[in-house]
Protein backbone atom coordinates (compact mmCIF):
# COMPACT_ATOMS: atom_id res chain seq x y z
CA UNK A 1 1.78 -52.60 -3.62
CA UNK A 2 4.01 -53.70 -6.40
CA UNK A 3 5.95 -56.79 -6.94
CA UNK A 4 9.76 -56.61 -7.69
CA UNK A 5 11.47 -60.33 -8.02
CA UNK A 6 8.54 -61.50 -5.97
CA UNK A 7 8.95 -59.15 -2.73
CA UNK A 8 6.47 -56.37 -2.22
CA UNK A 9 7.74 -52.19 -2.62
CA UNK A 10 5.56 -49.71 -1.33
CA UNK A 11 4.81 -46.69 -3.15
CA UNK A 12 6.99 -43.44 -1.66
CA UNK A 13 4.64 -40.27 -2.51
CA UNK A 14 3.65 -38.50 -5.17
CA UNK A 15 6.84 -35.82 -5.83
CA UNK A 16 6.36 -33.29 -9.09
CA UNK A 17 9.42 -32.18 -10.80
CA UNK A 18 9.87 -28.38 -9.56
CA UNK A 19 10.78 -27.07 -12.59
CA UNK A 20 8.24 -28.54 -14.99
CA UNK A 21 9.70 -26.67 -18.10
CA UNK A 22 12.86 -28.42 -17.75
CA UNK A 23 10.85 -31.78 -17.34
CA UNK A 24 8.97 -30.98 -20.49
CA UNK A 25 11.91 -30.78 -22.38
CA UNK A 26 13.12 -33.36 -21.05
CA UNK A 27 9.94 -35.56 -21.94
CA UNK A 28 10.05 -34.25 -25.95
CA UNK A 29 13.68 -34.80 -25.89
CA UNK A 30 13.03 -38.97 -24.83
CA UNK A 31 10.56 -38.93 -27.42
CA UNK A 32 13.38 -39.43 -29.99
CA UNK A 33 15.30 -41.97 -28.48
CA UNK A 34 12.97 -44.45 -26.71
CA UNK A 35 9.89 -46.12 -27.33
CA UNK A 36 6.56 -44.42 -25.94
CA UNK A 37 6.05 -47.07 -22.87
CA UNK A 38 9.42 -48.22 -22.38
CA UNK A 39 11.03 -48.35 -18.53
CA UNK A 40 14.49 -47.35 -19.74
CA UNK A 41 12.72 -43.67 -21.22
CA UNK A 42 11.53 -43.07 -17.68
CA UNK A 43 14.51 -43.60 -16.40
CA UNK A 44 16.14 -41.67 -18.48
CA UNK A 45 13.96 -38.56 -17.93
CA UNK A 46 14.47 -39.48 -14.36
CA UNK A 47 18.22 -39.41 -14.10
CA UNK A 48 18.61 -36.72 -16.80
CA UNK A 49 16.14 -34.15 -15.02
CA UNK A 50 18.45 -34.81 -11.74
CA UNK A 51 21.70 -34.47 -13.76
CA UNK A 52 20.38 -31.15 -15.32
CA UNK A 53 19.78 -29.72 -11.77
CA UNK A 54 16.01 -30.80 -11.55
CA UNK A 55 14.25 -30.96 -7.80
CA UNK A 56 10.99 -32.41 -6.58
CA UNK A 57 8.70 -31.29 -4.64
CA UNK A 58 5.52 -32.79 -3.05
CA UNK A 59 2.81 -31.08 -4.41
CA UNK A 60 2.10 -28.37 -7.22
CA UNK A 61 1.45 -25.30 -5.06
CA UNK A 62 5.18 -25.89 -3.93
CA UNK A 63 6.37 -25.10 -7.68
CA UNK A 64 8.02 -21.86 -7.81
CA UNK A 65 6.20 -19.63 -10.24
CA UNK A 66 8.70 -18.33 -12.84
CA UNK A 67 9.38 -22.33 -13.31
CA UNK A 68 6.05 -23.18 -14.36
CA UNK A 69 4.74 -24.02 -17.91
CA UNK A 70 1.76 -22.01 -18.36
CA UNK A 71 1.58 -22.75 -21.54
CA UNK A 72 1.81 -26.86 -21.23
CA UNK A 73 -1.01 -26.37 -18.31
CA UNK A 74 -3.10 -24.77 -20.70
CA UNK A 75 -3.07 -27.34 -23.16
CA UNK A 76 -3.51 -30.08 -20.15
CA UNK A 77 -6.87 -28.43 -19.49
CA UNK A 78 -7.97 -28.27 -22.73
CA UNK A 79 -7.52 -31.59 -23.22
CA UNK A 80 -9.33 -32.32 -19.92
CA UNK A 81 -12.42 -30.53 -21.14
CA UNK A 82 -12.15 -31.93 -24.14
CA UNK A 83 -12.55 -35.87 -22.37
CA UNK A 84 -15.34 -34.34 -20.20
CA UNK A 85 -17.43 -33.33 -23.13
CA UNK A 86 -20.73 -34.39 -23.13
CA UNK A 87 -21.81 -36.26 -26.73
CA UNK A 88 -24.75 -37.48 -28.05
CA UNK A 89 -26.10 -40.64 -27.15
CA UNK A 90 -26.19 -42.94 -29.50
CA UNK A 91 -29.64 -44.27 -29.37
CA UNK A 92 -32.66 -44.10 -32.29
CA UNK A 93 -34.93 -41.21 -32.25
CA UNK A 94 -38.42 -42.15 -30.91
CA UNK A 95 -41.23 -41.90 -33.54
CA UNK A 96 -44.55 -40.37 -32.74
């Protein structure tokens, strides 16, 4: 649990915006006006993606196909294989 002013706040669940296009644009849009980790960008992709219309639901399967962003999922997994690659270890040959 988090602290806020010293009093713990449980964690609600885990909602995904329904229409994640909209988020996306959303996201590339805060890119130009806050800094990457700053509180006041998620909050304004928060209350910006509600203003616009923008829903959550609780899970993925619940995201109404002609919303999704096929394209931004396959770039997600790419970049997921990508971390799982295997490399070489970095250790000195063995002479025999």
């Amino acid at each position: 649990m988090a602290l806020i002013k010293g009093r713990e706040v449980k964690q609600g669940p885990k909602q995904e915006p329904a229409n994640p296009k909209l988020w996306n644009m959303i996201t590339t849009q805060a890119l130009t006006r806050f800094s990457k980790n700053s509180p006041a960008r998620g909050h304004w992709i928060h209350t910006r993606y509600l203003q616009l219309g923008g829903k959550f639901v609780p899970s993925k399967k619940d995201i109404d196909p002609r919303f999704r962003d096929y394209k931004q999922e396959e770039l997600d997994k790419k970049e997921s294989l990508e971390k799982k690659k295997v490399t070489k270890p970095v250790t000195k040959p063995i002479a025999r």
